[in-house]
ModelCIF file with pLDDT and N, C-alpha, C, O atoms, coordinates in Angstrom:
data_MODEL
#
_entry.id   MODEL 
#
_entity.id                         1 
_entity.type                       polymer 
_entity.pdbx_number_of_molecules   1 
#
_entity_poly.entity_id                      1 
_entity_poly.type                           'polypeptide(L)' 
_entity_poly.nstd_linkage                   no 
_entity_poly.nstd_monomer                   no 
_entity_poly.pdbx_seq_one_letter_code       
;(UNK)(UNK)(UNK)(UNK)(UNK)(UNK)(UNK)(UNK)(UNK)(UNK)(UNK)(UNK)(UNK)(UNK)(UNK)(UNK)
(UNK)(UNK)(UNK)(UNK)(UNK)(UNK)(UNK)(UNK)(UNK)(UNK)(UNK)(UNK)(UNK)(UNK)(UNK)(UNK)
(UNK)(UNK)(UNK)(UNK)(UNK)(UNK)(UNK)(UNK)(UNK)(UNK)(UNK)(UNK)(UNK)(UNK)
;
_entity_poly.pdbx_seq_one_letter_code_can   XXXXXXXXXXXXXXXXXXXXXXXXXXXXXXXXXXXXXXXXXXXXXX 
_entity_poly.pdbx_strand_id                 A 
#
loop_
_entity_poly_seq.entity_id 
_entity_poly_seq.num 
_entity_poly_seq.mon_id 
_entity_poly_seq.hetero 
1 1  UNK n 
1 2  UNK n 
1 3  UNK n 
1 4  UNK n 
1 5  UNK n 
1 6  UNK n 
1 7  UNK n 
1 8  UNK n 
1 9  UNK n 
1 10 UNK n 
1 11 UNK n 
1 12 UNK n 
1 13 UNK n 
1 14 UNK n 
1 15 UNK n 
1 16 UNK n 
1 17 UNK n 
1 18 UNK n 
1 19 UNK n 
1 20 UNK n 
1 21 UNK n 
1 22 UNK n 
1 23 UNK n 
1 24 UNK n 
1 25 UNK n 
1 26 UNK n 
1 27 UNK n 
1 28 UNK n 
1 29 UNK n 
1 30 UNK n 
1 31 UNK n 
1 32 UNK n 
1 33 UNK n 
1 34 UNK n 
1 35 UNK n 
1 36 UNK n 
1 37 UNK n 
1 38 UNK n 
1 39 UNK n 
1 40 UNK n 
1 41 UNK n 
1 42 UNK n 
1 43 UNK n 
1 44 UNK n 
1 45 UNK n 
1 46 UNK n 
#
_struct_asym.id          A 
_struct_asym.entity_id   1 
#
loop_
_ma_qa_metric.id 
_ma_qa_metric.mode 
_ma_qa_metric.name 
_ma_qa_metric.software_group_id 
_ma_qa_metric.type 
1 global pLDDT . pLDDT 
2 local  pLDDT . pLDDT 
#
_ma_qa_metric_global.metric_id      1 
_ma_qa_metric_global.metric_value   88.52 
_ma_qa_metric_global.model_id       1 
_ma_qa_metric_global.ordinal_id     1 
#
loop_
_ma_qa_metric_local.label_asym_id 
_ma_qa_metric_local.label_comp_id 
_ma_qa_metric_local.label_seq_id 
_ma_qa_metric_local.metric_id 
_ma_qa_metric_local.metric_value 
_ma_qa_metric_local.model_id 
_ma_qa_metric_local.ordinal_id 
A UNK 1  2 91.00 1 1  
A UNK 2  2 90.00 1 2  
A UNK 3  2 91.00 1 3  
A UNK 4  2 94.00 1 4  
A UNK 5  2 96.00 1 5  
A UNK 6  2 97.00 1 6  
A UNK 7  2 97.00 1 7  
A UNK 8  2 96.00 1 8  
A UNK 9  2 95.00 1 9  
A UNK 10 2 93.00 1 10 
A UNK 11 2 91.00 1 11 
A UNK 12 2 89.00 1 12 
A UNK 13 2 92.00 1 13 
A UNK 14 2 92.00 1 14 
A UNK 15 2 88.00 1 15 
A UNK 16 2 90.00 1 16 
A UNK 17 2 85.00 1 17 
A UNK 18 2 85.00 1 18 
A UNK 19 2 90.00 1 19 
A UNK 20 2 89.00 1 20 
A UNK 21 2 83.00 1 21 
A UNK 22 2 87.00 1 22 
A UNK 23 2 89.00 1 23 
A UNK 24 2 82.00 1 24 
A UNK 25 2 80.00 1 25 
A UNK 26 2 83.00 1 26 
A UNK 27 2 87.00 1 27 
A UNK 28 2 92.00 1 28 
A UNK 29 2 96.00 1 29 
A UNK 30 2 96.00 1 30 
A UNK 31 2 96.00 1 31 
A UNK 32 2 96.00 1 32 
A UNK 33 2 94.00 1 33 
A UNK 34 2 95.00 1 34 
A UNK 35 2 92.00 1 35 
A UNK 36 2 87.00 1 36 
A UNK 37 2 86.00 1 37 
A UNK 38 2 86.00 1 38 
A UNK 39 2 79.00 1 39 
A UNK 40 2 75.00 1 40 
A UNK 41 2 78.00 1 41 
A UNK 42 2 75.00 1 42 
A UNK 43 2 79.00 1 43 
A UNK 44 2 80.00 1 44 
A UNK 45 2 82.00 1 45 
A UNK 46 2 86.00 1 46 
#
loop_
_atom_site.group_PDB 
_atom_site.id 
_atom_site.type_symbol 
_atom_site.label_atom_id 
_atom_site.label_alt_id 
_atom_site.label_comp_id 
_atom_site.label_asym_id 
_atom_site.label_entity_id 
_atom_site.label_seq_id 
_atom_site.pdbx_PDB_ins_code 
_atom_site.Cartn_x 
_atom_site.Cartn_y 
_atom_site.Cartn_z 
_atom_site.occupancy 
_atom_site.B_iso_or_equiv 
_atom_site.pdbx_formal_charge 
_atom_site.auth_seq_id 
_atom_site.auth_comp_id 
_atom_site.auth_asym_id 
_atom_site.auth_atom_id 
_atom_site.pdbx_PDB_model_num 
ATOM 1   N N  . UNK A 1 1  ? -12.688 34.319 16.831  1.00 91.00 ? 1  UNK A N  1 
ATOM 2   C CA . UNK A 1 1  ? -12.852 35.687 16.321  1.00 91.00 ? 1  UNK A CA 1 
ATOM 3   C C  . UNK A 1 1  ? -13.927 35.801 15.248  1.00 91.00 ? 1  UNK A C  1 
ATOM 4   O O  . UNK A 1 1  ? -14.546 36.844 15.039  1.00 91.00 ? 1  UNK A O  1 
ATOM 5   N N  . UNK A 1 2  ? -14.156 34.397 14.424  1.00 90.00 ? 2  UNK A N  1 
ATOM 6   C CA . UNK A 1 2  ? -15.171 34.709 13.070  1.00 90.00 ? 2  UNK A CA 1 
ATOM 7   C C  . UNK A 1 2  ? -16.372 34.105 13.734  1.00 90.00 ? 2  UNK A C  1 
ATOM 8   O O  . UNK A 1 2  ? -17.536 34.333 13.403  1.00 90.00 ? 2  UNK A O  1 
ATOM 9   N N  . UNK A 1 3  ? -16.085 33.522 14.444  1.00 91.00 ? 3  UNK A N  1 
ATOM 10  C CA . UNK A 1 3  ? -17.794 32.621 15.251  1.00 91.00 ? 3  UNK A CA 1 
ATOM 11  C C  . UNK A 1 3  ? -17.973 31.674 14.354  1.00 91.00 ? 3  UNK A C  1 
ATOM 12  O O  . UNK A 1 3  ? -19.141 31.304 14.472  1.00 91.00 ? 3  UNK A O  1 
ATOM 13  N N  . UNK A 1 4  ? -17.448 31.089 13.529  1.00 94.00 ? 4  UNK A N  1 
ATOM 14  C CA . UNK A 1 4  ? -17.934 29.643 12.555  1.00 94.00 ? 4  UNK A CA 1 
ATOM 15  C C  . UNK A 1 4  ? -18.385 28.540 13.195  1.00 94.00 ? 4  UNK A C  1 
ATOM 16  O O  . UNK A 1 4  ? -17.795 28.234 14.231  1.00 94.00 ? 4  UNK A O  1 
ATOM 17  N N  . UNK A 1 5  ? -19.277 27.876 12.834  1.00 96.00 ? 5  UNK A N  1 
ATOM 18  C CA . UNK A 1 5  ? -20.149 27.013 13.333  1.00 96.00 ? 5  UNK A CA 1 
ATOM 19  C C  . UNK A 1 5  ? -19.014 25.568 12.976  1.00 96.00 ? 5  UNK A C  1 
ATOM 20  O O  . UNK A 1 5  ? -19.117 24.602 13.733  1.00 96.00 ? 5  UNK A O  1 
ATOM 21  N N  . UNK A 1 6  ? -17.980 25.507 11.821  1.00 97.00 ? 6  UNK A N  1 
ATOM 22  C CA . UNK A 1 6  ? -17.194 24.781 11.608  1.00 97.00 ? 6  UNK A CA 1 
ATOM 23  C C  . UNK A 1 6  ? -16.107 24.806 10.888  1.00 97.00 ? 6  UNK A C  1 
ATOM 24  O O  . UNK A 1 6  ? -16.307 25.874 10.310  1.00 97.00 ? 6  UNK A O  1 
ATOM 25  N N  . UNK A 1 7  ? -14.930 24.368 10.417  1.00 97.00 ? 7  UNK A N  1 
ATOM 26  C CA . UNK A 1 7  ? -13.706 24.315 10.186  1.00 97.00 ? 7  UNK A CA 1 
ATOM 27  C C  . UNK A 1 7  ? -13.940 23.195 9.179   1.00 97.00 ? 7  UNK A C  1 
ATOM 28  O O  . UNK A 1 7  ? -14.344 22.219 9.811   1.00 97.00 ? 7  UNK A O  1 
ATOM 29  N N  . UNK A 1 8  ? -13.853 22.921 7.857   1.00 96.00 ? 8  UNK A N  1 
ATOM 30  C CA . UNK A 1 8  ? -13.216 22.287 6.778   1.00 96.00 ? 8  UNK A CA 1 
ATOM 31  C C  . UNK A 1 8  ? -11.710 21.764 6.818   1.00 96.00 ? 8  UNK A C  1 
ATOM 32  O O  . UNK A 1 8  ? -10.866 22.580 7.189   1.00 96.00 ? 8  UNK A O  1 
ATOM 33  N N  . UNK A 1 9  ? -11.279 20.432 6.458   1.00 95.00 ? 9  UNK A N  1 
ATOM 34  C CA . UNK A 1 9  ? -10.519 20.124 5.680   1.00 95.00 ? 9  UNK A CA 1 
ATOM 35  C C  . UNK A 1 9  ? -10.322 19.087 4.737   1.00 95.00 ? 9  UNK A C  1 
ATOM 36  O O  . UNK A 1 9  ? -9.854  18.036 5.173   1.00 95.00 ? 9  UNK A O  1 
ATOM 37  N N  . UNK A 1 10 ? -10.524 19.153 3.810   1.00 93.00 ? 10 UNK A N  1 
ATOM 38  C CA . UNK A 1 10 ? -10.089 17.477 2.514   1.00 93.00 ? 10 UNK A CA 1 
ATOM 39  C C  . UNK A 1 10 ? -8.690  17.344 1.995   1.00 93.00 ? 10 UNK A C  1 
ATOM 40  O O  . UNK A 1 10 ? -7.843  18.222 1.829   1.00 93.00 ? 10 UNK A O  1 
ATOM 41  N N  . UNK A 1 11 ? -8.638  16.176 1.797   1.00 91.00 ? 11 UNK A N  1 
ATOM 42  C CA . UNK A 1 11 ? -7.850  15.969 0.619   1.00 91.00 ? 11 UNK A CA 1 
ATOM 43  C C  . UNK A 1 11 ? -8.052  14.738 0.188   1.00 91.00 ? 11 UNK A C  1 
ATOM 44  O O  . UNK A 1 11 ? -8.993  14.000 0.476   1.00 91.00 ? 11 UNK A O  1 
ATOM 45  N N  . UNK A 1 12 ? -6.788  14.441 -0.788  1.00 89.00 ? 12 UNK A N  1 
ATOM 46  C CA . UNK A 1 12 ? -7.066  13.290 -2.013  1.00 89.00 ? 12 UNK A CA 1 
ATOM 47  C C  . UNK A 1 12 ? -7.076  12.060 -0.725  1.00 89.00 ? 12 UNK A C  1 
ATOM 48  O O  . UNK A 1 12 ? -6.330  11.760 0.207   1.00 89.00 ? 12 UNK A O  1 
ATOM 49  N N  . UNK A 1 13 ? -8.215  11.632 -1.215  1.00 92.00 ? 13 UNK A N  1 
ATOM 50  C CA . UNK A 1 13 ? -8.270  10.374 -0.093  1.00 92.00 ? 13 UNK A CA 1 
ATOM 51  C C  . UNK A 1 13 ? -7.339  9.144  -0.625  1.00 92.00 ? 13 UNK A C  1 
ATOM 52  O O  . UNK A 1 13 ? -7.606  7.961  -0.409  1.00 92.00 ? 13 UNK A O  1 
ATOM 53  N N  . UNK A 1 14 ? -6.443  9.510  -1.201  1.00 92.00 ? 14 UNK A N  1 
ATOM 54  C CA . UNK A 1 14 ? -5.277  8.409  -1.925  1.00 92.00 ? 14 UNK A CA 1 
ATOM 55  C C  . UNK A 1 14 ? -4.101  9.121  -0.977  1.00 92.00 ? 14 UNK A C  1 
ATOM 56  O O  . UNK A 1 14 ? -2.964  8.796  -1.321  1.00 92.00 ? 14 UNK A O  1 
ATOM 57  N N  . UNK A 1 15 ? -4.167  9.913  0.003   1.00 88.00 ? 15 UNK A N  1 
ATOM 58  C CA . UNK A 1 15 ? -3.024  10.989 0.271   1.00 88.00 ? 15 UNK A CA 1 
ATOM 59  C C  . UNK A 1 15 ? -2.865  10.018 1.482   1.00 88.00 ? 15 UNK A C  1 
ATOM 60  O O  . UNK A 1 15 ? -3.106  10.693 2.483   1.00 88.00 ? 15 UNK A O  1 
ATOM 61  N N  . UNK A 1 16 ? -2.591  8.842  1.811   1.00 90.00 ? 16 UNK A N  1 
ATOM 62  C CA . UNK A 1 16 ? -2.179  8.847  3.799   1.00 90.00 ? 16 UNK A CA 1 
ATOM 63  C C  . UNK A 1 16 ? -1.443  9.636  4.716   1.00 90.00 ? 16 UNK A C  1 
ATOM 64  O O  . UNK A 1 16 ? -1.581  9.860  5.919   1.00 90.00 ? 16 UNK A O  1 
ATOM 65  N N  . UNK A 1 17 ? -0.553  10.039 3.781   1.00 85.00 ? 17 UNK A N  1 
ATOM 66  C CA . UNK A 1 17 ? 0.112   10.845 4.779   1.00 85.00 ? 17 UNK A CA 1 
ATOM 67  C C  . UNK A 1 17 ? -0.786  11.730 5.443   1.00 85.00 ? 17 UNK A C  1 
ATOM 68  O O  . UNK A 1 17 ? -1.204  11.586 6.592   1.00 85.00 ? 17 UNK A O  1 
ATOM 69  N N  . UNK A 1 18 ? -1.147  12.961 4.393   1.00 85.00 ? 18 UNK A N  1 
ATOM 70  C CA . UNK A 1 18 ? -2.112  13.852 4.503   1.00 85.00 ? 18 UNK A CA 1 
ATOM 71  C C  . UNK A 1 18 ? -3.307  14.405 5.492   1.00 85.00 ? 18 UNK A C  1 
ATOM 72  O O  . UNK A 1 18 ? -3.639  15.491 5.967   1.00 85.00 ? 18 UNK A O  1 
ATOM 73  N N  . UNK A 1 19 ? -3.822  12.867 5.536   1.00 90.00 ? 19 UNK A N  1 
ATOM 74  C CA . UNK A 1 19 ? -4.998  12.295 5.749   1.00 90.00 ? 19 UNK A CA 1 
ATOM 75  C C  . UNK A 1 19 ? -4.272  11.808 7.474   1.00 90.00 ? 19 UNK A C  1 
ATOM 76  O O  . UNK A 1 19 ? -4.894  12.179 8.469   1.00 90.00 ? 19 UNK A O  1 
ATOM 77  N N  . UNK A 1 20 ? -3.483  11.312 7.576   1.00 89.00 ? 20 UNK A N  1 
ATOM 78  C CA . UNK A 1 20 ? -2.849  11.430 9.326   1.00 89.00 ? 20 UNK A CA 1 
ATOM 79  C C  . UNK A 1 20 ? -2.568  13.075 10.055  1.00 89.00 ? 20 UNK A C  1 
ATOM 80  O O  . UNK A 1 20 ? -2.896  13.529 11.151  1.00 89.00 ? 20 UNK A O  1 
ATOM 81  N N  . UNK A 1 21 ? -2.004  13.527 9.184   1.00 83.00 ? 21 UNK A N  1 
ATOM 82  C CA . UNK A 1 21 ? -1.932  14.895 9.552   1.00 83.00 ? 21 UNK A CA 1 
ATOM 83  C C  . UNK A 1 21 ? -2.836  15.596 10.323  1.00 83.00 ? 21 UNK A C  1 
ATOM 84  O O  . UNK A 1 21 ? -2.797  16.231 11.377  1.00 83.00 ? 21 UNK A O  1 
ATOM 85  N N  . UNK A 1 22 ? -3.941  15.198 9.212   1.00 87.00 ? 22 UNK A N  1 
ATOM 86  C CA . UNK A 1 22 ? -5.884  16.135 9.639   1.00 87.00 ? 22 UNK A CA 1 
ATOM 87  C C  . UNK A 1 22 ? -5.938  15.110 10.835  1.00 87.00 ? 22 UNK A C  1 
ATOM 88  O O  . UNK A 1 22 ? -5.799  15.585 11.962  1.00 87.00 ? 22 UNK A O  1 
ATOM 89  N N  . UNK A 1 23 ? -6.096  13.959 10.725  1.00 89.00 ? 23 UNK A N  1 
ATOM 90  C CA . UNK A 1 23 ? -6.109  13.267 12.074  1.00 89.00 ? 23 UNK A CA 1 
ATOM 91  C C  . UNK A 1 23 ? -5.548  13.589 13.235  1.00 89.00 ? 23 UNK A C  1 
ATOM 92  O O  . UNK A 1 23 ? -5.920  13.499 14.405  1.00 89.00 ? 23 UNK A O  1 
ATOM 93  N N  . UNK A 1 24 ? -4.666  13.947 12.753  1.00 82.00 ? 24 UNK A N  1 
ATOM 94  C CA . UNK A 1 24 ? -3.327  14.290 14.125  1.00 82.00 ? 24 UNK A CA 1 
ATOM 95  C C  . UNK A 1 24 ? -3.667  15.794 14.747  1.00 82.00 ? 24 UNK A C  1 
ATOM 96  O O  . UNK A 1 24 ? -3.290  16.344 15.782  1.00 82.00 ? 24 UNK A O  1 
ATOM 97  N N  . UNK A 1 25 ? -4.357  16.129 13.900  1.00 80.00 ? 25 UNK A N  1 
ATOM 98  C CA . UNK A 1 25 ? -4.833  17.759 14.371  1.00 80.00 ? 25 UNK A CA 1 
ATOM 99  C C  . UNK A 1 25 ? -6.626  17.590 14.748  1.00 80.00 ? 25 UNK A C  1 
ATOM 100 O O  . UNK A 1 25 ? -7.336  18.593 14.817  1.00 80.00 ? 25 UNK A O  1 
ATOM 101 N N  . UNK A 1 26 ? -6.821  17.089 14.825  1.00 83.00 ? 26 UNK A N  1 
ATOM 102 C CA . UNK A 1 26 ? -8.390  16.470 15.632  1.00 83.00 ? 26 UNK A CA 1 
ATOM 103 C C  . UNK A 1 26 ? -9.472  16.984 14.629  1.00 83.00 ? 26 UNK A C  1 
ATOM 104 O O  . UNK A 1 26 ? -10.461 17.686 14.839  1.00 83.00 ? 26 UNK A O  1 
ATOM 105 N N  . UNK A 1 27 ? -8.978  16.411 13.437  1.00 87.00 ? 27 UNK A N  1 
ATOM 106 C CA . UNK A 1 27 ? -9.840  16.653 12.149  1.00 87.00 ? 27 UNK A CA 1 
ATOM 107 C C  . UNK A 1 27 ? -10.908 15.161 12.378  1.00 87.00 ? 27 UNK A C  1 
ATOM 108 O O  . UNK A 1 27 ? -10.431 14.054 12.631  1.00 87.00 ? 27 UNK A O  1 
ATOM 109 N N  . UNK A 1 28 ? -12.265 15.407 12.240  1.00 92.00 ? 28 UNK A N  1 
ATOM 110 C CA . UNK A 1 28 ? -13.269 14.745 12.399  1.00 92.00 ? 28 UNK A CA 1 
ATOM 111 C C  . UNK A 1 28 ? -13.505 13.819 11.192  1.00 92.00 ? 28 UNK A C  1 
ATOM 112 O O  . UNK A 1 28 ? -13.852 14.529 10.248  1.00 92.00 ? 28 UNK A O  1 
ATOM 113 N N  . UNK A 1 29 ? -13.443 12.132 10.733  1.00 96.00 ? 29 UNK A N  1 
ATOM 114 C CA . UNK A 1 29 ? -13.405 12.136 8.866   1.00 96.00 ? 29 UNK A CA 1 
ATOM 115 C C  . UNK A 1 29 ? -15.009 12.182 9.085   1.00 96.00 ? 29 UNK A C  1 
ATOM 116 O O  . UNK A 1 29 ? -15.723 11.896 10.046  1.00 96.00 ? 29 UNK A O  1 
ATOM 117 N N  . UNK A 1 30 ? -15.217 12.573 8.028   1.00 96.00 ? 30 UNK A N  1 
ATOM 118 C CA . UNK A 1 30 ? -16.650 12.322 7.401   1.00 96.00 ? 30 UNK A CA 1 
ATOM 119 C C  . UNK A 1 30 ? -17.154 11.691 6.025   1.00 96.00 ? 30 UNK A C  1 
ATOM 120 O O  . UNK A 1 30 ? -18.243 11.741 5.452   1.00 96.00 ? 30 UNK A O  1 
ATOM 121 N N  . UNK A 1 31 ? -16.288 11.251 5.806   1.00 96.00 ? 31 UNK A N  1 
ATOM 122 C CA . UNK A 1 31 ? -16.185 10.344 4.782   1.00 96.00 ? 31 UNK A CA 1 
ATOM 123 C C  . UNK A 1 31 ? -16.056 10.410 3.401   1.00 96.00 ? 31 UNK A C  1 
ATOM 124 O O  . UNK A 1 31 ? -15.975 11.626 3.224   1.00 96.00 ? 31 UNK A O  1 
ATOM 125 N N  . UNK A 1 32 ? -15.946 9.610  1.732   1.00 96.00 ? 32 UNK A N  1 
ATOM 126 C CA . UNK A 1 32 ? -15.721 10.233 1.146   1.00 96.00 ? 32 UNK A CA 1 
ATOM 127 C C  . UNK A 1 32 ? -15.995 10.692 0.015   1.00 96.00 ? 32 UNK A C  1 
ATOM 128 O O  . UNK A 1 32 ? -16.410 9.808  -0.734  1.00 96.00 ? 32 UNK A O  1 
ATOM 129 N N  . UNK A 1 33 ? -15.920 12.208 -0.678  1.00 94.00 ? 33 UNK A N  1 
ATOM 130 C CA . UNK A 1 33 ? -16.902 12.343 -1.613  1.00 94.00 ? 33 UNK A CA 1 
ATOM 131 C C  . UNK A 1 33 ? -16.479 12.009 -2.990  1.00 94.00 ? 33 UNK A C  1 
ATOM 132 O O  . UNK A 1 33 ? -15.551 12.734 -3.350  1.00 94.00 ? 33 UNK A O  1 
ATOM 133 N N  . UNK A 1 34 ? -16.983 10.857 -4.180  1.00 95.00 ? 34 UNK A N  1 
ATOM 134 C CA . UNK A 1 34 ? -15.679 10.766 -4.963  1.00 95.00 ? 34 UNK A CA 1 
ATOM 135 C C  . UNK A 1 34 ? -15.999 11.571 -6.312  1.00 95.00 ? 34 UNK A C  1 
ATOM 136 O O  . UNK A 1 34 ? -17.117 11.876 -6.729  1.00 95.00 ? 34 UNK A O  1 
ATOM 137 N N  . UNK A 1 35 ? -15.079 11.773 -6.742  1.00 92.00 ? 35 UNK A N  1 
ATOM 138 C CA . UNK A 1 35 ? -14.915 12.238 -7.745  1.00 92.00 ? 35 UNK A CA 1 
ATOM 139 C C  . UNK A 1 35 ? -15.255 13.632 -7.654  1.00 92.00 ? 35 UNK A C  1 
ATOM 140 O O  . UNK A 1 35 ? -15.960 14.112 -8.542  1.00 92.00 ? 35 UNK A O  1 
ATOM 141 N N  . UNK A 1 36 ? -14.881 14.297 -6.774  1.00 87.00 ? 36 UNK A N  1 
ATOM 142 C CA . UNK A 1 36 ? -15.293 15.359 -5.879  1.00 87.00 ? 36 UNK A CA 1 
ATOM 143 C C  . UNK A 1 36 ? -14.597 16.974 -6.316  1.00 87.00 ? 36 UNK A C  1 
ATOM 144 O O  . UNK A 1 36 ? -15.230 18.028 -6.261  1.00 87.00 ? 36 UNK A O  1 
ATOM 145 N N  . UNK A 1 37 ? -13.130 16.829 -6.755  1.00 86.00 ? 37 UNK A N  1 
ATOM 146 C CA . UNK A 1 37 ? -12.440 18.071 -7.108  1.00 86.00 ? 37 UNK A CA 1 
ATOM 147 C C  . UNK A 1 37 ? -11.041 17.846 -7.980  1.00 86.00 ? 37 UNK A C  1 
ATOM 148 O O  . UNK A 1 37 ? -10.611 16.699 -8.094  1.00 86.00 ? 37 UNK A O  1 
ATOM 149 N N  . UNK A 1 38 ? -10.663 18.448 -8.310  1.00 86.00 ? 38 UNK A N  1 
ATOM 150 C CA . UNK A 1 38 ? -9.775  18.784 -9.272  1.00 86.00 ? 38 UNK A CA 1 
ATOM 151 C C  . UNK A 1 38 ? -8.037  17.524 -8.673  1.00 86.00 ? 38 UNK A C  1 
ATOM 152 O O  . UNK A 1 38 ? -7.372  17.826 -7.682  1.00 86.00 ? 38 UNK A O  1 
ATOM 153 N N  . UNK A 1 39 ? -7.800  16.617 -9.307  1.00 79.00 ? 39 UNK A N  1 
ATOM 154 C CA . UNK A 1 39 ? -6.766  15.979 -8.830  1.00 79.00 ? 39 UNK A CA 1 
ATOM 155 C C  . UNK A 1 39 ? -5.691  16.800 -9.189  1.00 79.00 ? 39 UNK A C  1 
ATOM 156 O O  . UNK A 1 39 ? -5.688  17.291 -10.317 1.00 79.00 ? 39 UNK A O  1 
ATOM 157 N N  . UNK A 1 40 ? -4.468  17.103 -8.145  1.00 75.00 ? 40 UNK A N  1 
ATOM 158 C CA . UNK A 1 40 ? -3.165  17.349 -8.315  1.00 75.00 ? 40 UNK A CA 1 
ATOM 159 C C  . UNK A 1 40 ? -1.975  16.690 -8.622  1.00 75.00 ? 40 UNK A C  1 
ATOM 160 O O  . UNK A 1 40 ? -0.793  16.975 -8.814  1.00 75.00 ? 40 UNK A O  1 
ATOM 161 N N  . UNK A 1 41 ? -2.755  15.632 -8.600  1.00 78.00 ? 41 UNK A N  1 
ATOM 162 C CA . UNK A 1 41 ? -1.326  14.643 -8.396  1.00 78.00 ? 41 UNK A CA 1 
ATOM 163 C C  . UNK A 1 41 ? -0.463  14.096 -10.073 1.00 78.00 ? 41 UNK A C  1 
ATOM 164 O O  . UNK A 1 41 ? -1.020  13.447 -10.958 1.00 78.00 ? 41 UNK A O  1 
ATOM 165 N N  . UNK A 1 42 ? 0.759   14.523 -10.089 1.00 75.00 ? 42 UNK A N  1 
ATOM 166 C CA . UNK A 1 42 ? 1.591   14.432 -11.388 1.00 75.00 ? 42 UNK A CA 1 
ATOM 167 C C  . UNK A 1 42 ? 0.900   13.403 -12.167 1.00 75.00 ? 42 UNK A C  1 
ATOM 168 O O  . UNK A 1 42 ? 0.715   12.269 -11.725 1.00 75.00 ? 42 UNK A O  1 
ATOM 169 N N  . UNK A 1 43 ? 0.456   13.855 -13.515 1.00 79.00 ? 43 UNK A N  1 
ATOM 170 C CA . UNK A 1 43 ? 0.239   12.935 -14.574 1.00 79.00 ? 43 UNK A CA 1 
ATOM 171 C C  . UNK A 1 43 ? -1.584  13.136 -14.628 1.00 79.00 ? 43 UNK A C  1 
ATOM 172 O O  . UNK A 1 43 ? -2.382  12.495 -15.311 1.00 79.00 ? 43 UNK A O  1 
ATOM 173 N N  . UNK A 1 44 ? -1.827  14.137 -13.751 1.00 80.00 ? 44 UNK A N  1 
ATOM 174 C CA . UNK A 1 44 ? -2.939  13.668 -13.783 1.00 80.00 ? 44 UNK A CA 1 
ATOM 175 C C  . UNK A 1 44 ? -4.120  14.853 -14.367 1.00 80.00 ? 44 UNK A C  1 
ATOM 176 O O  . UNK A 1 44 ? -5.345  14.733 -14.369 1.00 80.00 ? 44 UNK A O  1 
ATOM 177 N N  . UNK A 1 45 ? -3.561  15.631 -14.689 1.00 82.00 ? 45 UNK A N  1 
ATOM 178 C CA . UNK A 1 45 ? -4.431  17.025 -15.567 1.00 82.00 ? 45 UNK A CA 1 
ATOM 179 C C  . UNK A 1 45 ? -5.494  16.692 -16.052 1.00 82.00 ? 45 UNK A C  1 
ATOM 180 O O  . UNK A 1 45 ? -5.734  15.749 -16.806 1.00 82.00 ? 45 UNK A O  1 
ATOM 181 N N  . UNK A 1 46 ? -6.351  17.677 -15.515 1.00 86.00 ? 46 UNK A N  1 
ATOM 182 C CA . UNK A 1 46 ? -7.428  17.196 -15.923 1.00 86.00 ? 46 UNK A CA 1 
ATOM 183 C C  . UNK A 1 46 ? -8.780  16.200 -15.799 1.00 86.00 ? 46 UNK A C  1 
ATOM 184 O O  . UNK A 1 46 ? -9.620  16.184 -16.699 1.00 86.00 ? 46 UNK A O  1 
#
């Protein structure tokens, strides 16, 4: 319906689970960018 040339997805490349998921849904890796965005993970603000 939007015509996008492509579809995004990341996450914390510390995530495996995560990171099978996008796999499991025919997410392409492209490898990884570090220090790239804001970490979520408890303890880690900032």
């Amino acid at each position: 319906n939007w015509g996008v040339a492509r579809v995004d997805l990341k996450t914390d490349a510390r995530n495996l689970r995560s990171r099978a998921a996008i796999e499991g849904v025919a997410g392409q890796f492209e490898g990884v960018l570090r220090s790239w965005s804001r970490s979520w993970a408890p303890g880690e603000d900032g």
